[in-house]
Protein backbone atom coordinates (compact mmCIF):
# COMPACT_ATOMS: atom_id res chain seq x y z
CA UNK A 1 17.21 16.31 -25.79
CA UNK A 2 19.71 16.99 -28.34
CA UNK A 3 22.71 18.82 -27.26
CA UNK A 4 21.99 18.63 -23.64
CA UNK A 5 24.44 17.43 -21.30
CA UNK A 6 23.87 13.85 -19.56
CA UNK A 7 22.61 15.26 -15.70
CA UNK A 8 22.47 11.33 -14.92
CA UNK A 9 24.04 10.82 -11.18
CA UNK A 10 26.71 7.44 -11.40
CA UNK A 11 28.19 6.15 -8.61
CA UNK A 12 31.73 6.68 -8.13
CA UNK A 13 32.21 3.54 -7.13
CA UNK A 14 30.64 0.11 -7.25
CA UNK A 15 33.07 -1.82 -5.39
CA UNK A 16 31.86 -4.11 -3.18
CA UNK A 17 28.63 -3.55 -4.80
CA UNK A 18 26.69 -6.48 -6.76
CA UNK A 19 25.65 -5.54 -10.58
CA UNK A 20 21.55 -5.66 -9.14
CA UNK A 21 21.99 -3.54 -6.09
CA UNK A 22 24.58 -0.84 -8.00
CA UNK A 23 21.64 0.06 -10.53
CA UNK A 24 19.25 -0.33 -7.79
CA UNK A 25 21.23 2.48 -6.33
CA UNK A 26 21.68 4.68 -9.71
CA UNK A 27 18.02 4.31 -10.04
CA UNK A 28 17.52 6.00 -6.58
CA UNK A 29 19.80 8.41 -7.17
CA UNK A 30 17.94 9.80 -10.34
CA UNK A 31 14.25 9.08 -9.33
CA UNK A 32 12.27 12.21 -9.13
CA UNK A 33 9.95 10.96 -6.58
CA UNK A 34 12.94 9.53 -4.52
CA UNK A 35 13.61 13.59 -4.28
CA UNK A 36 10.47 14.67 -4.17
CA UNK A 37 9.45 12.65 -1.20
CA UNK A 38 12.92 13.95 0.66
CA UNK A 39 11.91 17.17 0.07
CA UNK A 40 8.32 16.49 1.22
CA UNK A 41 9.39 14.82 4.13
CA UNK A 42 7.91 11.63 2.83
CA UNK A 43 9.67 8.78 4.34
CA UNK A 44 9.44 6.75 1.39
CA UNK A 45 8.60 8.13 -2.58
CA UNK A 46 5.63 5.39 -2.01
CA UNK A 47 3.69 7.95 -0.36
CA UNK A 48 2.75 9.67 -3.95
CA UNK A 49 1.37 6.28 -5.13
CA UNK A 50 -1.39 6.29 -2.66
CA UNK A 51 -1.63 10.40 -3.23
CA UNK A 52 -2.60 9.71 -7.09
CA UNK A 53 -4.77 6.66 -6.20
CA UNK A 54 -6.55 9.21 -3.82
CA UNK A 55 -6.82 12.11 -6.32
CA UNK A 56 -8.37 9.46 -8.92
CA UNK A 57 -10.47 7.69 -6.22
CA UNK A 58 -10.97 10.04 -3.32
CA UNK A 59 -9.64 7.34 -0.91
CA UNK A 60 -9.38 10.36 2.18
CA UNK A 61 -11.55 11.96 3.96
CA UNK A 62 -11.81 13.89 7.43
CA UNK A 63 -12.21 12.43 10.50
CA UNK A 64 -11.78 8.57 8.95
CA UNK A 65 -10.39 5.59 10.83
CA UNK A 66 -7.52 4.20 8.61
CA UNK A 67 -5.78 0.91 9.05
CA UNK A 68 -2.32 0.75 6.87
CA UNK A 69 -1.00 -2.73 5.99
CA UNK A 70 2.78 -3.89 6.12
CA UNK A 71 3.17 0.31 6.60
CA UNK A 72 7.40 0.32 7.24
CA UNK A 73 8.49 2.46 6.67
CA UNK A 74 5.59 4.58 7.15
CA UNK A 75 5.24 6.83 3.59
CA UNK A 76 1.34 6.20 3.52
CA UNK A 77 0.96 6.20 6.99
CA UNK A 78 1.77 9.50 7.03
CA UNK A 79 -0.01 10.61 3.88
CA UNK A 80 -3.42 9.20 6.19
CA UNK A 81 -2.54 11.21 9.10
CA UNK A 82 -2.54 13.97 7.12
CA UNK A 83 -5.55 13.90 5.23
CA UNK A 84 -7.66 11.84 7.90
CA UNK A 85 -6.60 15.42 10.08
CA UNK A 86 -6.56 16.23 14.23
CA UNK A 87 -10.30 13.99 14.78
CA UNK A 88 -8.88 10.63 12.26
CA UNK A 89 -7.58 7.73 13.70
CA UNK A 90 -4.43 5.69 12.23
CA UNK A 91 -3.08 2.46 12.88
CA UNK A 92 0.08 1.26 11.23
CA UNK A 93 0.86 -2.13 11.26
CA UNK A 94 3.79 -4.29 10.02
CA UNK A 95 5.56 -7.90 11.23
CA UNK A 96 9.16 -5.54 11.49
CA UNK A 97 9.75 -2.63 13.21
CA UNK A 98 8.53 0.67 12.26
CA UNK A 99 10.31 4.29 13.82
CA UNK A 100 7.08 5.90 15.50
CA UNK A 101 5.05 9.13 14.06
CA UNK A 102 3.11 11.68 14.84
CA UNK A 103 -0.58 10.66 14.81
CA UNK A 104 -0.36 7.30 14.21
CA UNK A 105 -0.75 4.29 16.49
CA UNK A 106 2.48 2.36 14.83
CA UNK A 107 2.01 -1.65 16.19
CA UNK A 108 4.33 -4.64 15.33
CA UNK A 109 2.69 -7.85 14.42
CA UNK A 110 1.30 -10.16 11.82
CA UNK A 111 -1.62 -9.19 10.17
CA UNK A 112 -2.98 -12.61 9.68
CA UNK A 113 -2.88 -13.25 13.53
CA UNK A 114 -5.94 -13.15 15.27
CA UNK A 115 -3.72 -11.13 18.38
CA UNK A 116 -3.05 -8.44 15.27
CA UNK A 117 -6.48 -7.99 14.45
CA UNK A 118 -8.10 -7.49 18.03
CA UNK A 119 -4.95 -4.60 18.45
CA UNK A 120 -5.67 -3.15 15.14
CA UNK A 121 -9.67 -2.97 16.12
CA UNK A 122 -8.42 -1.51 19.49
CA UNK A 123 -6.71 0.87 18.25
CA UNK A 124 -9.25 1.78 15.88
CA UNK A 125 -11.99 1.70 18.87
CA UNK A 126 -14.05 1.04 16.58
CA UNK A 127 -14.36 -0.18 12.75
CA UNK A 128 -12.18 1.03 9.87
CA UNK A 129 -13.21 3.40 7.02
CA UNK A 130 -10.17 2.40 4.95
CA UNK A 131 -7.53 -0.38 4.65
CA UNK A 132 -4.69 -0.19 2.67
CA UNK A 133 -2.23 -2.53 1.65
CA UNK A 134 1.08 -1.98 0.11
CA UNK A 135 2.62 -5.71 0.93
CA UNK A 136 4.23 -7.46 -1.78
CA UNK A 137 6.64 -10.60 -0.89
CA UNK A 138 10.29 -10.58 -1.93
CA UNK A 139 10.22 -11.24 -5.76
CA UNK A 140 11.72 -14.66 -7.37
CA UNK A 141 12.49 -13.55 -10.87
CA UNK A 142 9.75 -15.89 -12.12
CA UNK A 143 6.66 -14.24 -13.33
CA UNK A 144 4.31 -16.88 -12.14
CA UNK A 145 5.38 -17.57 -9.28
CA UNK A 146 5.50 -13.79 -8.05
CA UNK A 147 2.08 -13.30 -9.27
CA UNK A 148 1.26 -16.05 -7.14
CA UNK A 149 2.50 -15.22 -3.95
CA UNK A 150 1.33 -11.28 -4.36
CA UNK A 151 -2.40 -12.81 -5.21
CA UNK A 152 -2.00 -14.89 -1.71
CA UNK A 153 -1.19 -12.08 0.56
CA UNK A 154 -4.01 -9.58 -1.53
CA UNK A 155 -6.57 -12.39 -0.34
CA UNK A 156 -5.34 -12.66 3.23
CA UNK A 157 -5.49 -8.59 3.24
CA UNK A 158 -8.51 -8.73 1.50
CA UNK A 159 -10.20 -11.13 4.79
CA UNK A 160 -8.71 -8.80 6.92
CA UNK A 161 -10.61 -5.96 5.63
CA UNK A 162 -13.77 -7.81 5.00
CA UNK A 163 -13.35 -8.43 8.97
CA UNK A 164 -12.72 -4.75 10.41
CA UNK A 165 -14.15 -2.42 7.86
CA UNK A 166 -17.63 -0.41 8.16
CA UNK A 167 -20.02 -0.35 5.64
CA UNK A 168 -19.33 2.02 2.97
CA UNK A 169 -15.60 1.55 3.23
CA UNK A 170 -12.76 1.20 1.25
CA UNK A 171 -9.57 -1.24 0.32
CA UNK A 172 -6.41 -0.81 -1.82
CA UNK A 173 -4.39 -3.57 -2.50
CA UNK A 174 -0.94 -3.71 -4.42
CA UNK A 175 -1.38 -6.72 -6.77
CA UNK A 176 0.97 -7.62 -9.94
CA UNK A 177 -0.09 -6.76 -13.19
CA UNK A 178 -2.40 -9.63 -14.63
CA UNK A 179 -4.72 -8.00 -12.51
CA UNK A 180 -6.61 -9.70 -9.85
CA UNK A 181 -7.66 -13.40 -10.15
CA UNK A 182 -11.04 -14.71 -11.18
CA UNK A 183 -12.08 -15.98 -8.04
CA UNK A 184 -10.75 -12.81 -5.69
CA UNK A 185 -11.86 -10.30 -8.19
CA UNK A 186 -15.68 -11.84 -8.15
CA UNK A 187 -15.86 -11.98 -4.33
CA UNK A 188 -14.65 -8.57 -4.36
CA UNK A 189 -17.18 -7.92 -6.05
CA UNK A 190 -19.60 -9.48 -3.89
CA UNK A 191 -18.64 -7.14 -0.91
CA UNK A 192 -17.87 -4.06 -2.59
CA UNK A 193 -20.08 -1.37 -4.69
CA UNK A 194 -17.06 -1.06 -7.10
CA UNK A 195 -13.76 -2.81 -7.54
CA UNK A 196 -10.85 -0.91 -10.60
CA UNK A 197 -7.35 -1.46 -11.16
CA UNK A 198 -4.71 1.73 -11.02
CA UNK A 199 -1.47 2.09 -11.86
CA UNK A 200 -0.13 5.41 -10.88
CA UNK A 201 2.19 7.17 -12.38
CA UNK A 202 4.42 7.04 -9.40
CA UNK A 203 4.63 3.51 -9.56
CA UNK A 204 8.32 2.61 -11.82
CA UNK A 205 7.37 2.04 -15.84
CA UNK A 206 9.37 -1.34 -15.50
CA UNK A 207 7.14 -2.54 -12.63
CA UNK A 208 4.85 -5.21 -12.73
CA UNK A 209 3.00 -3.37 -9.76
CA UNK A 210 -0.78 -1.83 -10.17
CA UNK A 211 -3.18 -1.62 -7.34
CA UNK A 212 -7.20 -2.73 -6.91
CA UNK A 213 -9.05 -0.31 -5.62
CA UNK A 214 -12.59 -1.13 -4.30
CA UNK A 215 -14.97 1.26 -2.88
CA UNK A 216 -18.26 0.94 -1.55
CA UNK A 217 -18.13 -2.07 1.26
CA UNK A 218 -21.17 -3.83 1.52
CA UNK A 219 -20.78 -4.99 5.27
CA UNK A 220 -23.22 -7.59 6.49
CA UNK A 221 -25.34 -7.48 3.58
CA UNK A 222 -23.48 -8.68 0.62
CA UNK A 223 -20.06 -9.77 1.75
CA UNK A 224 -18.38 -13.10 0.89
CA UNK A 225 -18.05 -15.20 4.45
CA UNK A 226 -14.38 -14.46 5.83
CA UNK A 227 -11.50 -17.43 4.01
C-alpha cells in the first residue's frame, strides 16, 4: 500500500547461510500461517491445509479412526485428534522419529512394509475411516522428474488405503500440480464414490503442491485389486 512502511522481517545476518536456505528462512519469518500455527499451537502451519480441505470436504467427524501418513512432525495429527474427539482413534506414522502427543498412537516405520501395516491396523483395532497423506519426496529442481516421484509414493499411499480403510471412507493425498495421472486417477475412481483436486489457500502461491481428495470408498465391491 502506498505510503506504508515495509513490515518485511530480514535477517540480520546470512552468514554462513546458503542463498536457498536464507530466503527459505525470510519466507518463514513473514508467513502468516507460520504465526498462526505458533499461536495455535500447531506444530507445523501444515495443519491449516488439511483444516481448509476439511471445511470444503468435511474430511472429520466424531468418533472416526484416522490413520496419518509420513505425520512428522505431527501438524495434522493433531488437527485429527481434535476433531475425531475423546471416543476417535489416531495413528501417526512416519519412517523418522516423531515427539509423542496427546491422543495419538505416534509409530515409526515404513508405510510400505507389511510390519507397518499390521501396527497401523493394530492400532486402529479395527479399519480406518480416513487416511491422509502429506508425503512428498525431497524435490530435484526438475519438473518431471518431481512429478514423478510424488505420483509414485500417492500410488503406494493410495494401496495402503485401499488395504485398511472401511467402506465409506476417505483419502487425501498431496500430489504435484498436473494433477493425478491417468491410470491412478481412473482406479481411484474405481474404489471411490468421488475423487477432486484442492489446493488450499494455505498451501504457498509458488507451490506446485494441490491435494486429491476422494470420498466415498467402495470397499469390497468396486475397488481396484491392491498394486
Amino acid at each position: 500500500m502506498g505510503g506504508a512502511r515495509n513490515l518485511t522481517t530480514r535477517l540480520r545476518t546470512a552468514r554462513g547461510r546458503t542463498t536457498a536456505s536464507q530466503k527459505w528462512l525470510e519466507r518463514q519469518l513473514n508467513d502468516p500461517y507460520v504465526k498462526a500455527a505458533k499461536a495455535a499451537g500447531y506444530r507445523s502451519r501444515a495443519a491449516f491445509k488439511i483444516l481448509e480441505l476439511d471445511e470444503r470436504f468435511k474430511l472429520f467427524q466424531s468418533h472416526q479412526r484416522i490413520v496419518d501418513l509420513g505425520a512428522a512432525p505431527g501438524g495434522w495429527t493433531q488437527v485429527a485428534v481434535r476433531r475425531a474427539g475423546e471416543r476417535g482413534k489416531v495413528v501417526a506414522l512416519d519412517i523418522l522419529p516423531m515427539e509423542p502427543m496427546n491422543g495419538a498412537i505416534v509409530l515409526q516405520g515404513d508405510f510400505q512394509e507389511e510390519e507397518a501395516e499390521r501396527a497401523v491396523l493394530d492400532a486402529l483395532a479395527g479399519q480406518a475411516d480416513l487416511v491422509m497423506s502429506d508425503i512428498a519426496p525431497n524435490t530435484t529442481g526438475h519438473n518431471a522428474t518431481d512429478h514423478l516421484r510424488i505420483l509414485a509414493l500417492v500410488e503406494l499411499a493410495a494401496d495402503f488405503a485401499r488395504k485398511v480403510l472401511a467402506p465409506g471412507g476417505a483419502f487425501v493425498a498431496k500430489v504435484f500440480q498436473g494433477g493425478t495421472e491417468r491410470e491412478l486417477l481412473n482406479a481411484l475412481k474405481r474404489d471411490y464414490a468421488t475423487v477432486r483436486h484442492a489446493k488450499p489457500p494455505a498451501s504457498r502461491k509458488d507451490s506446485a503442491e494441490m491435494y486429491v481428495v476422494a470420498q466415498g470408498f467402495r470397499g469390497g465391491q468396486g475397488a481396484g485389486p491392491g498394486r
